[in-house]
C-alpha atoms as a PDB file:
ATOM      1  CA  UNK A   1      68.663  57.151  67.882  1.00  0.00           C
ATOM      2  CA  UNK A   2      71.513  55.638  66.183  1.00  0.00           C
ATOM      3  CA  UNK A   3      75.097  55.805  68.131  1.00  0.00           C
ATOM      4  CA  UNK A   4      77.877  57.813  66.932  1.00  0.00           C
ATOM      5  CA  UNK A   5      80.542  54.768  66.397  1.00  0.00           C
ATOM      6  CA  UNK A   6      77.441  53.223  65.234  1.00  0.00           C
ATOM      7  CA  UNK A   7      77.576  56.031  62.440  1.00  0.00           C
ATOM      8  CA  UNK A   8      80.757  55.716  61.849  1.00  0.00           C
ATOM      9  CA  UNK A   9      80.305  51.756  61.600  1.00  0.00           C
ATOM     10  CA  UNK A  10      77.867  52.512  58.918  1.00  0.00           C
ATOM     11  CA  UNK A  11      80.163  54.791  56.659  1.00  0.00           C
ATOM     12  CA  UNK A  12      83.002  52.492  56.684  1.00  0.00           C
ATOM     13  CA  UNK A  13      81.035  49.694  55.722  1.00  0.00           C
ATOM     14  CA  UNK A  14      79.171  51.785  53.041  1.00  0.00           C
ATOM     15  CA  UNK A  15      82.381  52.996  51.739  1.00  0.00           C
ATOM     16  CA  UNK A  16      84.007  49.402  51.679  1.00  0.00           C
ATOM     17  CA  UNK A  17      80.744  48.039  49.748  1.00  0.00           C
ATOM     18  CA  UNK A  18      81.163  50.718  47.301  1.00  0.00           C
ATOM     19  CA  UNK A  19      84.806  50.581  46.674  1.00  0.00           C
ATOM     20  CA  UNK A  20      84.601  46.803  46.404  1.00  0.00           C
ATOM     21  CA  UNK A  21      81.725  46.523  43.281  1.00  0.00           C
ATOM     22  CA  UNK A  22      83.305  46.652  40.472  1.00  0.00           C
ATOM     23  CA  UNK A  23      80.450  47.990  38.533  1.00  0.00           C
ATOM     24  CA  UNK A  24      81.300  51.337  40.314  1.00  0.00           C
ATOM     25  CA  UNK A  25      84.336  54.387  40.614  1.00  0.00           C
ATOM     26  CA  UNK A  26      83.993  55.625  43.932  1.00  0.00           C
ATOM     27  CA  UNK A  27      87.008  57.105  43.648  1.00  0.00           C
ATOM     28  CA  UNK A  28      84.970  60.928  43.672  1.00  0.00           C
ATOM     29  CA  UNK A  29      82.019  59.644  46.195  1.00  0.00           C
ATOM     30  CA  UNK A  30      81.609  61.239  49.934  1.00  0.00           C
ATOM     31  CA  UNK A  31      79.889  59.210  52.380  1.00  0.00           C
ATOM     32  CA  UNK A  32      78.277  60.777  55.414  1.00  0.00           C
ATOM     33  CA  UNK A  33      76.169  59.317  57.977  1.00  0.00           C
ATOM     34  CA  UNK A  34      74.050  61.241  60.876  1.00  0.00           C
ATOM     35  CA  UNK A  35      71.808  58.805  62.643  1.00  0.00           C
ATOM     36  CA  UNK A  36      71.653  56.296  60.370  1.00  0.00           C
ATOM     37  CA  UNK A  37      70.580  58.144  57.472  1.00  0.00           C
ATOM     38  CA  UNK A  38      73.387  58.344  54.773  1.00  0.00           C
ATOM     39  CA  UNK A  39      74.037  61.099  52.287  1.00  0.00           C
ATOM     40  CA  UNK A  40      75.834  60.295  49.185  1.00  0.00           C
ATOM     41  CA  UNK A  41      77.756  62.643  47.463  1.00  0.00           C
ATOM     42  CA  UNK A  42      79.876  63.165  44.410  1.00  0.00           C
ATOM     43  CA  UNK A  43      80.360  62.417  40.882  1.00  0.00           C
ATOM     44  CA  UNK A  44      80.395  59.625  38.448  1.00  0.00           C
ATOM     45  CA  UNK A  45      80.604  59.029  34.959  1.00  0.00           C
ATOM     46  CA  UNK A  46      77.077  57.162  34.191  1.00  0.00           C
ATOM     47  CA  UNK A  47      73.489  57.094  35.920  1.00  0.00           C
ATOM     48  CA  UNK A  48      74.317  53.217  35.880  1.00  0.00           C
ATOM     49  CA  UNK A  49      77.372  53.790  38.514  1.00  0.00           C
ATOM     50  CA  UNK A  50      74.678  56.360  40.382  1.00  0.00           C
ATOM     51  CA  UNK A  51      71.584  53.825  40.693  1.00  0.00           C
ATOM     52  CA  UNK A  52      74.458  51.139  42.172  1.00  0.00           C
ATOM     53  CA  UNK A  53      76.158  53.186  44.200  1.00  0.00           C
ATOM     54  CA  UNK A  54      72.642  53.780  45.883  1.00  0.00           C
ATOM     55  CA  UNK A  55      71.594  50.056  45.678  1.00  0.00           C
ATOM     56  CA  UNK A  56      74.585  49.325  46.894  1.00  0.00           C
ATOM     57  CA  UNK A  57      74.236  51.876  50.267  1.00  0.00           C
ATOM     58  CA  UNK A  58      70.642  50.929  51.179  1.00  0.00           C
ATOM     59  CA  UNK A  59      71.942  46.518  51.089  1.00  0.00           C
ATOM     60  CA  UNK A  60      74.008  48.051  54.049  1.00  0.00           C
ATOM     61  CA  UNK A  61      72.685  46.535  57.516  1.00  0.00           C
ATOM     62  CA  UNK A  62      71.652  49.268  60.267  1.00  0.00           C
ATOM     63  CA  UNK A  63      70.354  52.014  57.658  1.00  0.00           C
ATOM     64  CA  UNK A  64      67.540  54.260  58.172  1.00  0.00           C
ATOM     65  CA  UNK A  65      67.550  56.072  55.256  1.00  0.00           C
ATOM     66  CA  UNK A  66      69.484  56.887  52.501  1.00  0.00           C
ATOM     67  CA  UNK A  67      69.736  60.816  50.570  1.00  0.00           C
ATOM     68  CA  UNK A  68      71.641  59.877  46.624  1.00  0.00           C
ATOM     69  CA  UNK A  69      73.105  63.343  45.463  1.00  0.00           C
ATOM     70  CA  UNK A  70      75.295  61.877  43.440  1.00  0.00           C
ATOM     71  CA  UNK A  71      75.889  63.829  39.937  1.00  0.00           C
ATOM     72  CA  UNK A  72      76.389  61.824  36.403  1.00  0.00           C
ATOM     73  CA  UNK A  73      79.026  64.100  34.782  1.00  0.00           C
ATOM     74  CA  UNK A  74      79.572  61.977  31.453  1.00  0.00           C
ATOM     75  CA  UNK A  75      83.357  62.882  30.512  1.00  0.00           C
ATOM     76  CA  UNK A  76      82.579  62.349  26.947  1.00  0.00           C
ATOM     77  CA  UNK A  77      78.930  64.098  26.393  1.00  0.00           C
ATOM     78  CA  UNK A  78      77.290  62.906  23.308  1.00  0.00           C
ATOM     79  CA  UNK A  79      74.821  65.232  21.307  1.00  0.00           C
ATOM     80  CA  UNK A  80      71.416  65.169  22.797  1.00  0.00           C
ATOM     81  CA  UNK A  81      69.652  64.041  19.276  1.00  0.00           C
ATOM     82  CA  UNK A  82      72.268  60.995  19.174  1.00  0.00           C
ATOM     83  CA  UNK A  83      71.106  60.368  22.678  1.00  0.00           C
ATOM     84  CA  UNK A  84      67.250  60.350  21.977  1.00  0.00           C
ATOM     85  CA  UNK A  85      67.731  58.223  18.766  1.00  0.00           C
ATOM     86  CA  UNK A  86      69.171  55.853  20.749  1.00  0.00           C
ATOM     87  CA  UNK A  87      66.558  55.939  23.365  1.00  0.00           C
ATOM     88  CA  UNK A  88      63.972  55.669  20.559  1.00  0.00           C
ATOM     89  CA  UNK A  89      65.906  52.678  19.083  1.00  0.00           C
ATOM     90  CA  UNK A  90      65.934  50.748  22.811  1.00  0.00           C
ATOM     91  CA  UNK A  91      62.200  51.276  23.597  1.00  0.00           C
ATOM     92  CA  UNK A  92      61.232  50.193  19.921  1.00  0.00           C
ATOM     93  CA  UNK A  93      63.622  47.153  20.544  1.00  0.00           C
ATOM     94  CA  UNK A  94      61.802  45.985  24.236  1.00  0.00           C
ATOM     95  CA  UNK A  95      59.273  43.802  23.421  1.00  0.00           C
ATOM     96  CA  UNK A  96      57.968  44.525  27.234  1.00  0.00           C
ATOM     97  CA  UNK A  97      57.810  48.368  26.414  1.00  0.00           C
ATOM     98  CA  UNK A  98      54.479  49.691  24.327  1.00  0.00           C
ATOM     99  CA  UNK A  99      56.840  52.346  22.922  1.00  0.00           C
ATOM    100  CA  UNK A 100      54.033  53.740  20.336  1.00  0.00           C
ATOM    101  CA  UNK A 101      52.815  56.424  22.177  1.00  0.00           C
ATOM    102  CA  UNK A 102      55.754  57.327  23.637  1.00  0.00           C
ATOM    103  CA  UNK A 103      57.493  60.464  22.742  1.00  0.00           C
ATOM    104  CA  UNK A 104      61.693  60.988  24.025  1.00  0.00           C
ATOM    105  CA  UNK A 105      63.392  64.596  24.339  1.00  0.00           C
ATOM    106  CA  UNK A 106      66.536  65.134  25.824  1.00  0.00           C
ATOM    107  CA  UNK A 107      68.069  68.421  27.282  1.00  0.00           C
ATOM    108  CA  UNK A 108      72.179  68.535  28.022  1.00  0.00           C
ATOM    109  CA  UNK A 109      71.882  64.422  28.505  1.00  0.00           C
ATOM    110  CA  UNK A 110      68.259  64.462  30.349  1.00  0.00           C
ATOM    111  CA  UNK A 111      65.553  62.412  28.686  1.00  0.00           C
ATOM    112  CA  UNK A 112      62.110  63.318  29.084  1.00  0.00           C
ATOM    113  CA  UNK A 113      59.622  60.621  28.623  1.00  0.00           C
ATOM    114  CA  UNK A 114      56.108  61.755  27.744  1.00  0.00           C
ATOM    115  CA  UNK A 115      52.902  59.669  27.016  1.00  0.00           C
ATOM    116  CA  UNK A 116      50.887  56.774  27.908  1.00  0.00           C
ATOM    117  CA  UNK A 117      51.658  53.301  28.041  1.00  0.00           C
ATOM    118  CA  UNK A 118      49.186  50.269  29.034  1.00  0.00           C
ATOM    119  CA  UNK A 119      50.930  49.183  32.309  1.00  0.00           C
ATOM    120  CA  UNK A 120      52.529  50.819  35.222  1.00  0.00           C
ATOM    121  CA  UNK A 121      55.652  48.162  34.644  1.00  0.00           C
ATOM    122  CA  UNK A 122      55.660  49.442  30.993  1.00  0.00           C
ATOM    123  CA  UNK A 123      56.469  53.011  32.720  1.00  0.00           C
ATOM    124  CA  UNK A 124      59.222  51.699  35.057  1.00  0.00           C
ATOM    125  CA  UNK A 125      60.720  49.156  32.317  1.00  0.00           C
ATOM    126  CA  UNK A 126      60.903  52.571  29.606  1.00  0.00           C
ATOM    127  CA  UNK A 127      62.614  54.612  31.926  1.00  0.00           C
ATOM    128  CA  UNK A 128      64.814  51.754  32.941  1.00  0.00           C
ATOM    129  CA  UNK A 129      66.156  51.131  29.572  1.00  0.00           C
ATOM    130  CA  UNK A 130      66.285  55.083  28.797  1.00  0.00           C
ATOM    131  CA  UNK A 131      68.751  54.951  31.565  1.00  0.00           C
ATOM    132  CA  UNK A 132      70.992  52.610  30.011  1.00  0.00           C
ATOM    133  CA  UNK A 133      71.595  54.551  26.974  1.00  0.00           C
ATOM    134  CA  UNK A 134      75.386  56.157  27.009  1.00  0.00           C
ATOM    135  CA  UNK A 135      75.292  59.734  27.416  1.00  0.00           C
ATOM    136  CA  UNK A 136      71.972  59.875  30.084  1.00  0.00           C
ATOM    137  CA  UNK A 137      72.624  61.530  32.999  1.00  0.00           C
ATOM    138  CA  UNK A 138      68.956  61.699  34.200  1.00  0.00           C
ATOM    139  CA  UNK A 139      65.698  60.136  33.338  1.00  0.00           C
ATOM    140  CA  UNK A 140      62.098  62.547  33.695  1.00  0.00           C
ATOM    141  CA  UNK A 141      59.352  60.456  32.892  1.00  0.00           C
ATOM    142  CA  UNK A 142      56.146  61.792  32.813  1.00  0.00           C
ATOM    143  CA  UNK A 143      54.513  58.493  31.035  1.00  0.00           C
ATOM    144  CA  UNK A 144      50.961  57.618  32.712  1.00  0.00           C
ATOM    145  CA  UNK A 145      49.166  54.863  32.049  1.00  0.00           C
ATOM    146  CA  UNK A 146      46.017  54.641  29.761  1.00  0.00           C
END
């Protein structure tokens, strides 16, 4: 069992990590901590401030766990067919990513990836760069490998 100040140790520290990386506006995240297990909450503007806000948390020393329910609310949503094109347009561009037999929807900013690729790091490196597309605010992949 983790200590109280201990706890309390742990959020500061979170919050100073995440206020300090510039990649990231914590301005609207909550950080709580209960025996060493964080909870992130709040809003950001990309999945890419999201996935470091979370890297970020879990590099902190004296964590147990760590829950991310942090929401991507994009302040300037783009249409979900420019979103998949570009999606399309980065997974034909990867050389690492067998993007053939991979077929992209997107619903209100989430992309769904469905298909097969040959490799398990083909799945992670597709959903990856679907990530990185403006406009995502999630990633469902349902790629298996063949």
């Amino acid at each position: 069992m983790v200590p109280p100040d201990d706890d309390e140790r742990i959020r500061q520290s979170v919050l100073d990590t995440l206020c300090h990386d510039a990649r990231i506006d914590a301005t609207n995240i909550a950080v709580s901590v209960a025996g060493g297990h964080v909870h992130l909450r709040g809003i950001v503007s990309d999945y890419c401030q999201k996935r470091a806000a979370e890297e970020d948390t879990r590099e902190v020393e004296g964590i147990a766990d760590v829950v991310d329910d942090i929401e991507v609310v994009s302040g300037a949503s783009r249409p979900d067919c420019a979103i998949a094109d570009d999606v399309r347009n980065v997974l034909a561009s990867d050389a690492a990513v067998y993007s053939g037999s991979i077929v992209v929807g997107v619903i209100n900013g989430t992309v769904y990836l469905n298909g097969t690729v040959p490799t398990s790091y083909q799945i992670e490196k597709a959903c990856d760069d679907a990530r990185e597309v403006e406009g995502v605010v999630n990633v469902v992949c349902h790629l298996t490998v063949s």
